[in-house]
Protein backbone atom coordinates (compact mmCIF):
# COMPACT_ATOMS: atom_id res chain seq x y z
CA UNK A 1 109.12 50.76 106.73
CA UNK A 2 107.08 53.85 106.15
CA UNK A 3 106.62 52.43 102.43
CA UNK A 4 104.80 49.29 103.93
CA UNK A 5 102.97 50.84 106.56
CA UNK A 6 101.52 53.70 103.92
CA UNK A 7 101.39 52.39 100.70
CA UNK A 8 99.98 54.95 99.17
CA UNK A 9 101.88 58.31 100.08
CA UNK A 10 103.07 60.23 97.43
CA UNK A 11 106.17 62.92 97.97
CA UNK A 12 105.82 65.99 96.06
CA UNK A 13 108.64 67.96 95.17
CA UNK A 14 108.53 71.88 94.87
CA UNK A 15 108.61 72.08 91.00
CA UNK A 16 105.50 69.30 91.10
CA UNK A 17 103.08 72.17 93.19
CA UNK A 18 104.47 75.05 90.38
CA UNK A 19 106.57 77.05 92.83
CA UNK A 20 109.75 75.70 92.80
CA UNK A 21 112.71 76.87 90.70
CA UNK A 22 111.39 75.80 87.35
CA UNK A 23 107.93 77.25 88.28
CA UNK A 24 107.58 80.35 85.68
CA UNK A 25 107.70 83.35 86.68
CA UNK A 26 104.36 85.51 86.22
CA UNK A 27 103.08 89.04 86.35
CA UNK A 28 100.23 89.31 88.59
CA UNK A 29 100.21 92.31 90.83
CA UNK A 30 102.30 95.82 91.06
CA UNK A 31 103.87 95.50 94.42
CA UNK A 32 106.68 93.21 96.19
CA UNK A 33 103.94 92.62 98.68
CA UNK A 34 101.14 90.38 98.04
CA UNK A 35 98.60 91.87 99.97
CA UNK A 36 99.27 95.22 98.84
CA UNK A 37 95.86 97.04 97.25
CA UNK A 38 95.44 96.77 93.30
CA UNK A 39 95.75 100.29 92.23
CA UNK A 40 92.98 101.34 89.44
CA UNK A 41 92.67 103.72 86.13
CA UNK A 42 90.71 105.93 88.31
CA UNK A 43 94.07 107.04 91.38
CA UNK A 44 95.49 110.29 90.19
CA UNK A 45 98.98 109.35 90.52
CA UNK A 46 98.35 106.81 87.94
CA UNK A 47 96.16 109.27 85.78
CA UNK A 48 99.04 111.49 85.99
CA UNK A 49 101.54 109.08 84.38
CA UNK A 50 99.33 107.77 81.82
CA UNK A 51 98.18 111.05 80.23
CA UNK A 52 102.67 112.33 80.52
CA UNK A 53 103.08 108.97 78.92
CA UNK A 54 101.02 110.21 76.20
CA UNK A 55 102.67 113.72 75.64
CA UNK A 56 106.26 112.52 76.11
CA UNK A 57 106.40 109.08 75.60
CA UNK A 58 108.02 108.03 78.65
CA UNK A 59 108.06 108.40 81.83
CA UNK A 60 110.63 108.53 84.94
CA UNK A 61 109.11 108.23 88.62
CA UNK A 62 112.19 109.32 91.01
CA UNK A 63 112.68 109.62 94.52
CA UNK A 64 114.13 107.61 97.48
CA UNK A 65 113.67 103.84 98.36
CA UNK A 66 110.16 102.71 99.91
CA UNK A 67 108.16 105.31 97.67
CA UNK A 68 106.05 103.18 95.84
CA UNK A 69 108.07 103.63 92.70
CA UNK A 70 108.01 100.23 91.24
CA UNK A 71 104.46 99.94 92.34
CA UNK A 72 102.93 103.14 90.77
CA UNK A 73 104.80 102.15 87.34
CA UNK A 74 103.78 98.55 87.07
CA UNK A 75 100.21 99.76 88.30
CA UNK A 76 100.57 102.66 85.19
CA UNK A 77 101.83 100.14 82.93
CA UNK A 78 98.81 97.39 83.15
CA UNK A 79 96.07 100.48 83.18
CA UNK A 80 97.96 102.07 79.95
CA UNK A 81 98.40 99.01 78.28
CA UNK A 82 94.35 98.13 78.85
CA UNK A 83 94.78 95.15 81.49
CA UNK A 84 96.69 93.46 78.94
CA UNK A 85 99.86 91.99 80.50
CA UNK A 86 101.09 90.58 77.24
CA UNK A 87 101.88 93.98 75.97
CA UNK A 88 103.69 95.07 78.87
CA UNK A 89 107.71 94.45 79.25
CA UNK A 90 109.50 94.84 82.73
CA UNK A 91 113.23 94.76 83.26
CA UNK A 92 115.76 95.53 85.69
CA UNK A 93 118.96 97.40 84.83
CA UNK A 94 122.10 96.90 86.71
CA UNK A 95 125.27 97.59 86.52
CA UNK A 96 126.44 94.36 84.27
CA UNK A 97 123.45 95.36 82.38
CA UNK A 98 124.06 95.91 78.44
CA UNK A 99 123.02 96.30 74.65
CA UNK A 100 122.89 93.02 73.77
CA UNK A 101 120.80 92.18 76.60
CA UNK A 102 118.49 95.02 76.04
CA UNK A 103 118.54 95.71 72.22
CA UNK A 104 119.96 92.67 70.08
CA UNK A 105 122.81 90.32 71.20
CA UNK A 106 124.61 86.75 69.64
CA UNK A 107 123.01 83.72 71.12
CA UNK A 108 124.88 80.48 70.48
CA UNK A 109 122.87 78.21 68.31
CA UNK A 110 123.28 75.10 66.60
CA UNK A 111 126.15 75.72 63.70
CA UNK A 112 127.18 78.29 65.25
CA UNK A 113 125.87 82.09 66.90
CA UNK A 114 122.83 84.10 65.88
CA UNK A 115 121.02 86.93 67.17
CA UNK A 116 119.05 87.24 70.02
CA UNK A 117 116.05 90.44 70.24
CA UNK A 118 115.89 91.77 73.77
CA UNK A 119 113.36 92.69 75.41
CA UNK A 120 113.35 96.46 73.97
CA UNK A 121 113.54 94.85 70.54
CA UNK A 122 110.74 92.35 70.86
CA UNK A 123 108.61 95.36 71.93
CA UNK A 124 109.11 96.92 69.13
CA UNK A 125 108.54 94.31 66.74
CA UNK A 126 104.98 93.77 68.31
CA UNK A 127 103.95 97.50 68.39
CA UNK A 128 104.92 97.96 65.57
CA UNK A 129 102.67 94.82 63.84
CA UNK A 130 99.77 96.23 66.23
CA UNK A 131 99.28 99.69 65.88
CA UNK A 132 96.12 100.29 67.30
CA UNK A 133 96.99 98.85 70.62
CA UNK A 134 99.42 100.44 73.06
CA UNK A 135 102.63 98.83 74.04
CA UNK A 136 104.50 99.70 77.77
CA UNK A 137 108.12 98.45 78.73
CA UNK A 138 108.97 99.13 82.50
CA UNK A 139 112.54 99.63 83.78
CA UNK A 140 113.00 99.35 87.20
CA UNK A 141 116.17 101.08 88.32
CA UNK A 142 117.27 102.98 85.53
CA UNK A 143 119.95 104.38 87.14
CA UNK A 144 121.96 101.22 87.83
CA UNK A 145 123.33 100.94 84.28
CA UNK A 146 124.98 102.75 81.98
CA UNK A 147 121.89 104.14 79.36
CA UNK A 148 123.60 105.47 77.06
CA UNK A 149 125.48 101.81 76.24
CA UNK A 150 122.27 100.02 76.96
CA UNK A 151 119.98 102.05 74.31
CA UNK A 152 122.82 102.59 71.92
CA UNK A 153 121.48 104.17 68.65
CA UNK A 154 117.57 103.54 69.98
CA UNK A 155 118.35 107.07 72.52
CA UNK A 156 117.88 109.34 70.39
CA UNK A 157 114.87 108.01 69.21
CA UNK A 158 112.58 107.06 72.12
CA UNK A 159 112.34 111.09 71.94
CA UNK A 160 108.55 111.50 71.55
CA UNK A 161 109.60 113.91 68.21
CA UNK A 162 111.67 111.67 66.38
CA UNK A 163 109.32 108.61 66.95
CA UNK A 164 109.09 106.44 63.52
CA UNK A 165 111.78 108.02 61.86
CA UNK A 166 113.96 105.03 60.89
CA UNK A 167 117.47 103.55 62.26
CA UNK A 168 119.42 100.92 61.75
CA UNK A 169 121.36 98.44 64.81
CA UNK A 170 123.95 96.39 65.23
CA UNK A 171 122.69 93.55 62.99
CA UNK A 172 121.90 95.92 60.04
CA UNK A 173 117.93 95.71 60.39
CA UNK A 174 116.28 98.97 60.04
CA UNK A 175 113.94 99.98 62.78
CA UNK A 176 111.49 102.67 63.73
CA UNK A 177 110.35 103.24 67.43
CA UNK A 178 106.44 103.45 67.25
CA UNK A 179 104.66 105.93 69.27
CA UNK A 180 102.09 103.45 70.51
CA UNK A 181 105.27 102.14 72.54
CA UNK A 182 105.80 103.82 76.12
CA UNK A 183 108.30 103.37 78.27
CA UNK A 184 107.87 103.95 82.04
CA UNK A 185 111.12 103.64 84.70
CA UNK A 186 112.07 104.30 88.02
CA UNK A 187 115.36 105.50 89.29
CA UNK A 188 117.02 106.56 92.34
CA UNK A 189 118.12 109.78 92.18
CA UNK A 190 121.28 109.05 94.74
CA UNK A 191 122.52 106.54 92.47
CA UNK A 192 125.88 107.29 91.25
CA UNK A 193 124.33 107.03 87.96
CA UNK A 194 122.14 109.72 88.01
CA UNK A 195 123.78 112.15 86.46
CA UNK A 196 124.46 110.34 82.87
CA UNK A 197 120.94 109.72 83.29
CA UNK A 198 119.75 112.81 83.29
CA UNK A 199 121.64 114.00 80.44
CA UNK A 200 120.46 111.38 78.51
CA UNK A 201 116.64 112.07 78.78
CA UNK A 202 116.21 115.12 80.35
CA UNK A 203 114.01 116.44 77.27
CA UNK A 204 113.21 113.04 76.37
CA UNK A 205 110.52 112.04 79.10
CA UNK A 206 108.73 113.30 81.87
CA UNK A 207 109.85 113.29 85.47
CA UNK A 208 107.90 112.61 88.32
CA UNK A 209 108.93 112.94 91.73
CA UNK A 210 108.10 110.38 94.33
CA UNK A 211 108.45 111.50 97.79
CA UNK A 212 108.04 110.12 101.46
CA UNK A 213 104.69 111.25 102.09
CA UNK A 214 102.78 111.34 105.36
CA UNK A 215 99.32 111.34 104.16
CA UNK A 216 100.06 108.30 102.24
CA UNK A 217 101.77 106.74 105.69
CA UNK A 218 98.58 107.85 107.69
CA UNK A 219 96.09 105.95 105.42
CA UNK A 220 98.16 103.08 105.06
CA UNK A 221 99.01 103.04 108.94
CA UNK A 222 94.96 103.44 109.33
CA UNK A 223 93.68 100.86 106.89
CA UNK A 224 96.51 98.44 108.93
CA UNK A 225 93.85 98.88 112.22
CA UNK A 226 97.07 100.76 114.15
CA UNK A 227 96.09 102.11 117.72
CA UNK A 228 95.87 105.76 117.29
CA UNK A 229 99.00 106.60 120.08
CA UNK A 230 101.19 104.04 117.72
CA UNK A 231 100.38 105.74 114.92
CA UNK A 232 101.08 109.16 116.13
CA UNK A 233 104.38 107.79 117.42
CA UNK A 234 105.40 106.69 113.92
CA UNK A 235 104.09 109.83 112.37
CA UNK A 236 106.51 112.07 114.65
CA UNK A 237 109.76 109.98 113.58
CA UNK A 238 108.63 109.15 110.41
CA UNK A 239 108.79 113.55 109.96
CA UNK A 240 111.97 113.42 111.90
CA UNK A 241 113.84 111.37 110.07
CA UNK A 242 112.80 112.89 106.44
CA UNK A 243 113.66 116.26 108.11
CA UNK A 244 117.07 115.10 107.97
CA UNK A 245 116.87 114.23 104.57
CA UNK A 246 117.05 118.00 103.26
CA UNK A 247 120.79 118.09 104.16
CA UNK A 248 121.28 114.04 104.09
CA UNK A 249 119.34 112.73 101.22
CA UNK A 250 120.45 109.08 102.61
CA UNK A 251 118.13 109.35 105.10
CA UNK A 252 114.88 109.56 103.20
CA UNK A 253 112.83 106.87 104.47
CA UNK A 254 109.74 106.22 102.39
CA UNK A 255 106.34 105.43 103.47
CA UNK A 256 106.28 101.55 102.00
CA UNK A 257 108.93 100.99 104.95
CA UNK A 258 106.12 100.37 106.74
CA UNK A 259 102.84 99.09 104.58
CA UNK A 260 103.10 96.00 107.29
CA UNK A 261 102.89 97.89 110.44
CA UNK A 262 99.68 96.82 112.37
CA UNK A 263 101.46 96.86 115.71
CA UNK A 264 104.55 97.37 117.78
CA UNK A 265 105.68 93.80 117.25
CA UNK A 266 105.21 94.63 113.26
CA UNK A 267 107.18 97.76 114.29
CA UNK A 268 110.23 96.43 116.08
CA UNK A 269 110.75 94.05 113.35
CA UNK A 270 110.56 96.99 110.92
CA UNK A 271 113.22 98.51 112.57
CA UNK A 272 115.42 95.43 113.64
CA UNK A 273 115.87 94.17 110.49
CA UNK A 274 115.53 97.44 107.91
CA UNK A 275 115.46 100.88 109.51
CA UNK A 276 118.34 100.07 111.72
CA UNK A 277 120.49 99.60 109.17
CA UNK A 278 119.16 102.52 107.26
CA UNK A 279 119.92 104.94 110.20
CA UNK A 280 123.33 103.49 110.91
CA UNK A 281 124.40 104.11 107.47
CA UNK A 282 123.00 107.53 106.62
CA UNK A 283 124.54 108.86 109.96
CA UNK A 284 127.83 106.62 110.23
CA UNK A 285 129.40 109.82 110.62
CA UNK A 286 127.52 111.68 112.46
CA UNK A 287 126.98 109.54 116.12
CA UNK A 288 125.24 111.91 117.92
CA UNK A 289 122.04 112.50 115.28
CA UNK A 290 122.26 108.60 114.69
CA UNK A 291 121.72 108.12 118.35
CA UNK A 292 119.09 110.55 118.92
CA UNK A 293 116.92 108.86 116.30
CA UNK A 294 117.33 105.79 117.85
CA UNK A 295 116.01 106.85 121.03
CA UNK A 296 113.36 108.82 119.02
CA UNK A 297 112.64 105.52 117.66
CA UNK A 298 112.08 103.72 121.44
CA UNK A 299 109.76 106.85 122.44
CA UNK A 300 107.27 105.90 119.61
CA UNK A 301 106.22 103.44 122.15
CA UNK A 302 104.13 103.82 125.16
CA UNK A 303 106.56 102.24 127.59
CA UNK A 304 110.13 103.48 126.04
CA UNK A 305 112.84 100.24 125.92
CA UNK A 306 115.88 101.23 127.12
CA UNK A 307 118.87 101.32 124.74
CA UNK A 308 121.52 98.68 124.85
CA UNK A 309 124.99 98.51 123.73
CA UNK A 310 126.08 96.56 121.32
CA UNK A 311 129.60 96.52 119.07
CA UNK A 312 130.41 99.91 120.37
CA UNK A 313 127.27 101.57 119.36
CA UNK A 314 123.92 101.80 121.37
CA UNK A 315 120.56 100.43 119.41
CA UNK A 316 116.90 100.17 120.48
CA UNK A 317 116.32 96.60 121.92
CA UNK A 318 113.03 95.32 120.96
CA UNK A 319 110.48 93.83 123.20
CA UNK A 320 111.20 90.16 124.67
């Protein structure tokens, strides 16, 4: 019926407007959030990382969840590369994650298997065809896999000193890591991980420690249009909270928790869906601190909500 009464209409799947699950995937900003600022050459935090980059090689930007990790690196990454997103790599590590996805791995072909660069590899290749450009691969979450399997013979020589000093891999080829490839990553450094990782590059790259940081809160929390007695509220528990983190580094809650606060709607959903679970399962064993920052939580606003219980455990109840 609706065929003869519109002739003409055309249904579009979501692959025909590009964003569907064939769409491509492409780099085009530094943060998870769209409407996050660009970050340019000229932020310090960025200058910081590109000139250790230069000295070491590599780079490892630490800290907590919601510290602008990812963001800082990918930011680092374009500026060091010279806006060129073709030179630039980005992974993910994990815990499945291994060699022959990283480094060189079989890939079944036709007559049989052959081998397959990854992404480390193809880097590597290109620097090293295109020496007077710079190169950058970014791992997020370093810590999730086991490095020393992942790199395999390439560890010992992503060391800035024994750059271009030749090795061979798995298939035979001989390689050289060039020093016009860097390598930036971010790690969390309560991963269970951590430990292997910092045996493993220690006094091969730089470290940079991200932290939850109120000035960065306050301008981002300012340049959101917040009311100044919300913002004040969030500053208190946002210091609260962190305080706790000396003793209970699962508590750290970094400043990107909240780069979409504007209000206390923003705010409620914040903590309904996020911080809520954050605080349950930092203090799951400790009921009376977990409760107290929950009320701290209600008392950011100018009309506390009461608590309410719920599954044996009281929570803030946002605003109907």
């Amino acid at each position: 019926m609706l065929e003869k009464i519109v002739p003409s209409v055309r249904t579009l799947a979501a692959d025909d407007l590009g964003i569907g699950s064939m769409a491509k995937a492409e780099i085009s900003h530094s943060s998870s959030a769209p409407d996050a600022p660009e970050i340019t050459g000229d932020n310090p935090r960025v200058q910081e990382i590109a000139r250790l980059a230069g000295v070491y090689g590599g780079v490892i930007l630490t800290g907590p969840p919601g510290t602008s990790k990812s963001f800082f690196a990918h930011a680092a990454a374009e500026v060091i590369a010279g806006g060129a997103k073709k030179r630039c790599a980005f992974v993910q590590f994990h815990a499945s994650y291994q060699y022959e996805d990283f480094m060189l791995g079989l890939s079944p072909e036709e007559g049989g298997f052959g081998f397959k660069k990854g992404p480390f590899l193809r880097l590597v290749h290109a620097a090293t065809k295109d020496r007077g450009n710079t190169y950058v691969l970014v791992i997020d979450e370093l810590s999730r896999a086991d490095v020393g399997r992942v790199f395999g013979e390439a560890l010992t020589y992503v060391e800035r000193s024994k750059r271009e000093l030749p090795f061979t891999i798995a298939n035979g080829e001989e390689i050289r890591v060039p020093s016009n490839l860097i390598i930036l990553a971010t790690m969390n450094p309560f991963d269970r991980g951590v430990d292997e990782v910092d045996a493993a590059f220690e006094r091969r790259f730089a470290k940079i420690s991200m932290d939850p940081d109120k000035d960065v809160l306050v301008e981002m929390l300012d340049g959101n249009g917040m009311e100044e007695e919300l913002k004040a509220g969030v500053i208190r528990w946002f210091g609260r909270i962190n305080g706790h983190a000396r003793k209970n580094p699962a508590a750290a809650v970094g400043h990107a928790y909240f780069s979409t606060a504007t209000d206390e709607a923003s705010l409620w959903d914040i903590w309904e869906y996020q911080l809520k679970y954050l605080v349950q399962r930092a203090f799951r064993r400790d009921e009376n601190t977990r409760a107290d920052l929950e009320t701290a939580w209600t008392h950011i606003f100018p009309t506390p909500e009461p608590l309410s219980a719920s599954a044996g455990q009281s929570s803030p109840e946002p605003p109907k």
